[in-house]
C-alpha atoms as a PDB file:
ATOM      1  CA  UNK A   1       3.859   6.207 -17.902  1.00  0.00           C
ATOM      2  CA  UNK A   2       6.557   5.217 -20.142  1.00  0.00           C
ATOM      3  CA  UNK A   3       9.746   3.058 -20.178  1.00  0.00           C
ATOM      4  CA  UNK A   4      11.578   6.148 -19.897  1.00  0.00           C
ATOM      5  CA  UNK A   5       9.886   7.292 -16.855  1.00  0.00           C
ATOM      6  CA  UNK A   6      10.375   4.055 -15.300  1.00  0.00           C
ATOM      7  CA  UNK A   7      14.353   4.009 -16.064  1.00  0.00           C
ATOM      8  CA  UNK A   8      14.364   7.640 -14.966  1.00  0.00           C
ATOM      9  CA  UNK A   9      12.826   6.870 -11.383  1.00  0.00           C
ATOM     10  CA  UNK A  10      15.480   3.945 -11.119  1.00  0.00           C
ATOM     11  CA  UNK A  11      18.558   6.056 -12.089  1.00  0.00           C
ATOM     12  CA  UNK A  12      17.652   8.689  -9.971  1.00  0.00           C
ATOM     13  CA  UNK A  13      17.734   6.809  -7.149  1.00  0.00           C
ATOM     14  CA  UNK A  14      20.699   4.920  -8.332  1.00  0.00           C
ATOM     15  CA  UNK A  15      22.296   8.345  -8.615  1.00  0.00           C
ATOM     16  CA  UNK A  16      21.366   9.415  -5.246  1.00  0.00           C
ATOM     17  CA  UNK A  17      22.302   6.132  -3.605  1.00  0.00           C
ATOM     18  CA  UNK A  18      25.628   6.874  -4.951  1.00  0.00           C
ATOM     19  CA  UNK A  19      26.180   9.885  -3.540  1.00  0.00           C
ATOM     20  CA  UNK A  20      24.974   8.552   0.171  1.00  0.00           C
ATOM     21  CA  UNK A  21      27.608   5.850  -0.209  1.00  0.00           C
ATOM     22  CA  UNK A  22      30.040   8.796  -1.037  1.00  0.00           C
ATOM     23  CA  UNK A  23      28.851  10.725   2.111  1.00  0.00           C
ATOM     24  CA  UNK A  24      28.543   7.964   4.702  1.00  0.00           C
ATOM     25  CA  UNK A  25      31.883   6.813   3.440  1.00  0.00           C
ATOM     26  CA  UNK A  26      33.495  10.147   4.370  1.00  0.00           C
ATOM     27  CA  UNK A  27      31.790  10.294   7.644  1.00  0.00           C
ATOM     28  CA  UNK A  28      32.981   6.645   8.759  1.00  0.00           C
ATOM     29  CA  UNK A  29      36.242   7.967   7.471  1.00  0.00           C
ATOM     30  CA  UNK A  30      35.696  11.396   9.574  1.00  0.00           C
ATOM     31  CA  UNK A  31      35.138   9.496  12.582  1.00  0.00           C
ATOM     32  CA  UNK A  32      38.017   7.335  12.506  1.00  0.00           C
ATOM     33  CA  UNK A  33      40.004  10.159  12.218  1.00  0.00           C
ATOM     34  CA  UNK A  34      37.939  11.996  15.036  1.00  0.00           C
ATOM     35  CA  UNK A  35      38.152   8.825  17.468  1.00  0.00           C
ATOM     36  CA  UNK A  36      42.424   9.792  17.330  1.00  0.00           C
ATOM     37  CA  UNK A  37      41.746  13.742  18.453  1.00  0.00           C
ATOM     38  CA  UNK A  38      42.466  14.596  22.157  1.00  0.00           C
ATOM     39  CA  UNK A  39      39.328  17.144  21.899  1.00  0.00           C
ATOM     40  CA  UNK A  40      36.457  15.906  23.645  1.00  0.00           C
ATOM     41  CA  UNK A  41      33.683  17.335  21.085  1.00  0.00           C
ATOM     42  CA  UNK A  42      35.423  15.668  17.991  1.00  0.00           C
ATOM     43  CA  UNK A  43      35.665  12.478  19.727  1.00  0.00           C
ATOM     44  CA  UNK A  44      31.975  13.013  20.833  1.00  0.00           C
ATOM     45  CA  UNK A  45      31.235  13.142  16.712  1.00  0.00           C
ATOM     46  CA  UNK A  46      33.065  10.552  15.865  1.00  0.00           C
ATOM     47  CA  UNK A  47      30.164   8.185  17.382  1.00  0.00           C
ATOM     48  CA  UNK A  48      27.456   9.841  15.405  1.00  0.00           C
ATOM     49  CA  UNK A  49      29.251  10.032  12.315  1.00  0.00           C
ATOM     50  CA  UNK A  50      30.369   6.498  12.605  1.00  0.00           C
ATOM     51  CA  UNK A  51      26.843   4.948  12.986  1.00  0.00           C
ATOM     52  CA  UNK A  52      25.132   7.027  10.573  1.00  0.00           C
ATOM     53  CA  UNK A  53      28.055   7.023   8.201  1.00  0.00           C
ATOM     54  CA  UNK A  54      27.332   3.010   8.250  1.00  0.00           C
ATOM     55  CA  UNK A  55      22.930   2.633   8.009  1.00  0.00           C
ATOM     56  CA  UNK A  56      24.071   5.305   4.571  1.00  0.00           C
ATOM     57  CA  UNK A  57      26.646   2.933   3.448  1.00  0.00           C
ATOM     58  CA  UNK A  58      24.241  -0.077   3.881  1.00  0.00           C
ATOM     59  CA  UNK A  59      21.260   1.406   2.969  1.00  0.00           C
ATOM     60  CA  UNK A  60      23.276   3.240  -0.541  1.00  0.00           C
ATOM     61  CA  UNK A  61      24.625  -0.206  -1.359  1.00  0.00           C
ATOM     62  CA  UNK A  62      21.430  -1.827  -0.934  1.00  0.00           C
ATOM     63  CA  UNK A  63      19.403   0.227  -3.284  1.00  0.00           C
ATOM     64  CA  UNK A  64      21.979   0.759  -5.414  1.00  0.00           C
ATOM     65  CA  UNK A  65      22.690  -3.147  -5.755  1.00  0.00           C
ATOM     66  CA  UNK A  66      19.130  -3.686  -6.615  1.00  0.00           C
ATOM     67  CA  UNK A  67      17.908  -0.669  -9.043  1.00  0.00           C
ATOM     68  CA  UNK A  68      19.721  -1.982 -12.209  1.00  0.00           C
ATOM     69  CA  UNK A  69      17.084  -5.498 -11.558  1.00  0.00           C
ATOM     70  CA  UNK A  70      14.036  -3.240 -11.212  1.00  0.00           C
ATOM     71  CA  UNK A  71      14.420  -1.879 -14.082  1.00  0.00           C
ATOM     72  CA  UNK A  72      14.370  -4.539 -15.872  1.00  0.00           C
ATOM     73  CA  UNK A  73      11.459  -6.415 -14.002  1.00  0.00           C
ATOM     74  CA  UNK A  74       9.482  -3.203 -13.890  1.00  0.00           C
ATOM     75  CA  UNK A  75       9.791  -2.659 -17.808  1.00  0.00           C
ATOM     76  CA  UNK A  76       9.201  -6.411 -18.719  1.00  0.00           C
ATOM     77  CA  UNK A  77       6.701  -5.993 -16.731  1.00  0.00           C
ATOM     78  CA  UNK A  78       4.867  -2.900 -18.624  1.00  0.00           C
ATOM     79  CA  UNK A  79       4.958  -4.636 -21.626  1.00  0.00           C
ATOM     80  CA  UNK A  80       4.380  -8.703 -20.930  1.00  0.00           C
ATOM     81  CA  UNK A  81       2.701  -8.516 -17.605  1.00  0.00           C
ATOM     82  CA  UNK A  82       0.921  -5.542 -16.754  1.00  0.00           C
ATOM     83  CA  UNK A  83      -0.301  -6.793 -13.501  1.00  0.00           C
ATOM     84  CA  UNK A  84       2.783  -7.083 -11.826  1.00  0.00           C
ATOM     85  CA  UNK A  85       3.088  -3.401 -12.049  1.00  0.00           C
ATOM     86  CA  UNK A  86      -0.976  -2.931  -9.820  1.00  0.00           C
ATOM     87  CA  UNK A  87       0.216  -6.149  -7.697  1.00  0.00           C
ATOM     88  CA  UNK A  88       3.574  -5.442  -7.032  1.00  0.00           C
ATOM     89  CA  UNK A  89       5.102  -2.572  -8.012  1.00  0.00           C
ATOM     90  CA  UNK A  90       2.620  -0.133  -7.143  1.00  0.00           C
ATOM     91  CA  UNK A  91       2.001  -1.408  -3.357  1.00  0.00           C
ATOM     92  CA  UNK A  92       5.825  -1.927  -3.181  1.00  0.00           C
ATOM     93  CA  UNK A  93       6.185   1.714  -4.272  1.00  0.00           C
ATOM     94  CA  UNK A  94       2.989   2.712  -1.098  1.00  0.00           C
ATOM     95  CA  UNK A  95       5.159   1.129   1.155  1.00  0.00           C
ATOM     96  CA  UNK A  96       8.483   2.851   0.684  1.00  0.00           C
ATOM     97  CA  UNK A  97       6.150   6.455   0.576  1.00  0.00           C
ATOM     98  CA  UNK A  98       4.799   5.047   3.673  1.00  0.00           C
ATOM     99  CA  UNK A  99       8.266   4.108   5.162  1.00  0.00           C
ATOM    100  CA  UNK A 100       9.508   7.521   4.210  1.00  0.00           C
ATOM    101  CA  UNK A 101       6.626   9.204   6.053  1.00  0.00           C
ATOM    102  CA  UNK A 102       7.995   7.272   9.109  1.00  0.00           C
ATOM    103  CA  UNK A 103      11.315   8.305   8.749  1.00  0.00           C
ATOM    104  CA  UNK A 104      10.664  11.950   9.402  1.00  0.00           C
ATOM    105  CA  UNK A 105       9.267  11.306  12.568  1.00  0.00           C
ATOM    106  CA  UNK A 106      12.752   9.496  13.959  1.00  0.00           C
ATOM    107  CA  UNK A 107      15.131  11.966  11.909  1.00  0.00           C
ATOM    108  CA  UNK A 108      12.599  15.207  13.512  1.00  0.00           C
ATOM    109  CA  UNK A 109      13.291  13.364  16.975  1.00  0.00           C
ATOM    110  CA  UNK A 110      17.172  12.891  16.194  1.00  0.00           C
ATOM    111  CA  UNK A 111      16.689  16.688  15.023  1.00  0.00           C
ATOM    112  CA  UNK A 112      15.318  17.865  18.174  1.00  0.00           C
ATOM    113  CA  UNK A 113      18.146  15.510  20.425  1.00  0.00           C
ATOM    114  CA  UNK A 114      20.719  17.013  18.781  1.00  0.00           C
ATOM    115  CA  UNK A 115      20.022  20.522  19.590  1.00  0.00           C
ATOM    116  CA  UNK A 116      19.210  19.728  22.751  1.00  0.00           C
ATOM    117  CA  UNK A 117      22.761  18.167  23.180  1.00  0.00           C
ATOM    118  CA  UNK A 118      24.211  21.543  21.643  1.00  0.00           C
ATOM    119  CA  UNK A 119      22.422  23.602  23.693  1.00  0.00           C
ATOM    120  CA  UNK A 120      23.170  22.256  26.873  1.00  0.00           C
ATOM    121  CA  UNK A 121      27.109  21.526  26.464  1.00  0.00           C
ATOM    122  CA  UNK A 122      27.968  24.491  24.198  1.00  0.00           C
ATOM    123  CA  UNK A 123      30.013  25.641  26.985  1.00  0.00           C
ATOM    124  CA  UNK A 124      31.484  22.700  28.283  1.00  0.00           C
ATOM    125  CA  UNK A 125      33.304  21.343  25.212  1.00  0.00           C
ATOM    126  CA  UNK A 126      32.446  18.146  26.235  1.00  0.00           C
ATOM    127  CA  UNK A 127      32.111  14.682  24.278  1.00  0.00           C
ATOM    128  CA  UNK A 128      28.183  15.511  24.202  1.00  0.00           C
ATOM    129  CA  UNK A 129      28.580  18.768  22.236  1.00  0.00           C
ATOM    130  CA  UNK A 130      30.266  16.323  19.903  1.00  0.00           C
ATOM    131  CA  UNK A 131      27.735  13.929  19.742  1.00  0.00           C
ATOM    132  CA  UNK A 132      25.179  16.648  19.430  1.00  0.00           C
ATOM    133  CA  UNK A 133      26.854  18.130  16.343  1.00  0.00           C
ATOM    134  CA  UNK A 134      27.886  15.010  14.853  1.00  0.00           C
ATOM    135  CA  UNK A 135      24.349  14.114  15.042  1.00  0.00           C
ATOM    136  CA  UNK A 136      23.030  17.394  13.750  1.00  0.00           C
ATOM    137  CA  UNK A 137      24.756  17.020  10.715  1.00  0.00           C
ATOM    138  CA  UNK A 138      24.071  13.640   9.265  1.00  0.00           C
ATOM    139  CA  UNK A 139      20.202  14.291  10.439  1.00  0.00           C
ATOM    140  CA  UNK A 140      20.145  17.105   8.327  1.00  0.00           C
ATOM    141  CA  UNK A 141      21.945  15.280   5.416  1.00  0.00           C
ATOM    142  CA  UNK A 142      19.382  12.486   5.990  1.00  0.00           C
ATOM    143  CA  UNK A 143      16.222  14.765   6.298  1.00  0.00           C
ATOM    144  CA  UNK A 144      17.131  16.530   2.270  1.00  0.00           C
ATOM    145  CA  UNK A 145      18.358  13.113   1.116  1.00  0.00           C
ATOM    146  CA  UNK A 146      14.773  11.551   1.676  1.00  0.00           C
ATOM    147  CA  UNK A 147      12.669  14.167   1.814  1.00  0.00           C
ATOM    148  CA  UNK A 148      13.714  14.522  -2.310  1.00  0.00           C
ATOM    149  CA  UNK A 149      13.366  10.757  -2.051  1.00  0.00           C
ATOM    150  CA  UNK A 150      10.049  10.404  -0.935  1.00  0.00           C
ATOM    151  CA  UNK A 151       8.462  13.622  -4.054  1.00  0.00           C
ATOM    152  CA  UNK A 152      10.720  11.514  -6.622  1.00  0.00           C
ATOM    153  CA  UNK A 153       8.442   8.520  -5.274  1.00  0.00           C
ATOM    154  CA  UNK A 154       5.844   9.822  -5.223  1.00  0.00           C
ATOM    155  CA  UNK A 155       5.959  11.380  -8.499  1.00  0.00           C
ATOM    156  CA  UNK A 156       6.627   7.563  -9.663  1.00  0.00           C
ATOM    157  CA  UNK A 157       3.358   6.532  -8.056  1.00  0.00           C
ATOM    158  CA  UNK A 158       1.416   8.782  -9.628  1.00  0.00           C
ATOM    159  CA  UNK A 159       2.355   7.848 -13.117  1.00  0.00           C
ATOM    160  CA  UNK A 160       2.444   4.045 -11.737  1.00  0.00           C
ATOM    161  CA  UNK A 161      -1.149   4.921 -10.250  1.00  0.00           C
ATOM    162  CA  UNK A 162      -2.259   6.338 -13.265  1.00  0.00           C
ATOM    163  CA  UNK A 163      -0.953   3.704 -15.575  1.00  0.00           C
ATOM    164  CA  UNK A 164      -2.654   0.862 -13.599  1.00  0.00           C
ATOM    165  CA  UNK A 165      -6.122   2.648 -14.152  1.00  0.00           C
ATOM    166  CA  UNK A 166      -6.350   2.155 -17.773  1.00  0.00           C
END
C-alpha cells in the first residue's frame, strides 16, 4: 500500500459521490417537474424519484464532504501512526463492506417491488405504474453505483489488510 493508493481510493469515491449528487439532483428536479403532469404514471414517479433523488443527494454530499479529511488522516497516519490505519481505518473500511453487503438485500427487495408494481398496473396507467418505474430506475442506478463501490472497497482493504500485516 502506498500514499498513492490511499489518495486513489479517496478520489474515486469523491468522483463517484459527485456524480450521485449530479443524478439525485436531476431526479429531485425530474420529480418536481413530474408532480405538475396530469398523467397518472409520471406523477406516480415523481414520489420515487423525489425520495431517492434526496438519500443520493445526502448520502453524495456526505462522503464527498468528508473524503478530502481522510486523506489526509489516512496518509498521516501511514507514515506517523501506523496503528490508526489496523485500529481504525481498517475496521472502519469492514464496516462500510459490511454495510454494502446489506444494501443489496433492500435495493434486491426495492428491485423485486418495483416489477411487481409494473407488472400489475402496466395496463392501467395508473399512479402505481409510476411509482413502479420511478422506483425501477433509481434501484438500478443504486445497485451499479455500489456494487462498483463495494470491489473499489474492497480492493482498498486488501492493500489496507495487507499493509497492517507487516
Amino acid at each position: 500500500m502506498t500514499h498513492q493508493d490511499i489518495r486513489s481510493y479517496f478520489e474515486a469515491e469523491k468522483s463517484a459521490t459527485l456524480l450521485i449528487l449530479f443524478i439525485g439532483g436531476l431526479a429531485i428536479a425530474i420529480a418536481v417537474v413530474f408532480f405538475f403532469f396530469k398523467s397518472k404514471p409520471y406523477f406516480g414517479a415523481a414520489f420515487p424519484l423525489l425520495i431517492v433523488g434526496i438519500v443520493e443527494v445526502v448520502v453524495g454530499y456526505t462522503v464527498y464532504s468528508r473524503a478530502d479529511k481522510q486523506i489526509s488522516d489516512v496518509i498521516y497516519s501511514y507514515d506517523m501512526n501506523p496503528d490508526y490505519l489496523k485500529d481504525i481505518e481498517l475496521p472502519r473500511i469492514e464496516k462500510v463492506i459490511t454495510n454494502f453487503k446489506k444494501n443489496i438485500y433492500v435495493e434486491l427487495a426495492m428491485l423485486v417491488l418495483s416489477s411487481i408494481l409494473i407488472y400489475f398496473n402496466y395496463n392501467k396507467h395508473n399512479v402505481w405504474l409510476g411509482v413502479g418505474g420511478g422506483l425501477l430506475l433509481q434501484i438500478l442506478i443504486l445497485i451499479v453505483f455500489d456494487q462498483i463501490a463495494e470491489r473499489r472497497a474492497q480492493v482498498y482493504q486488501d492493500k489496507l489488510s495487507e499493509f497492517v500485516k507487516k
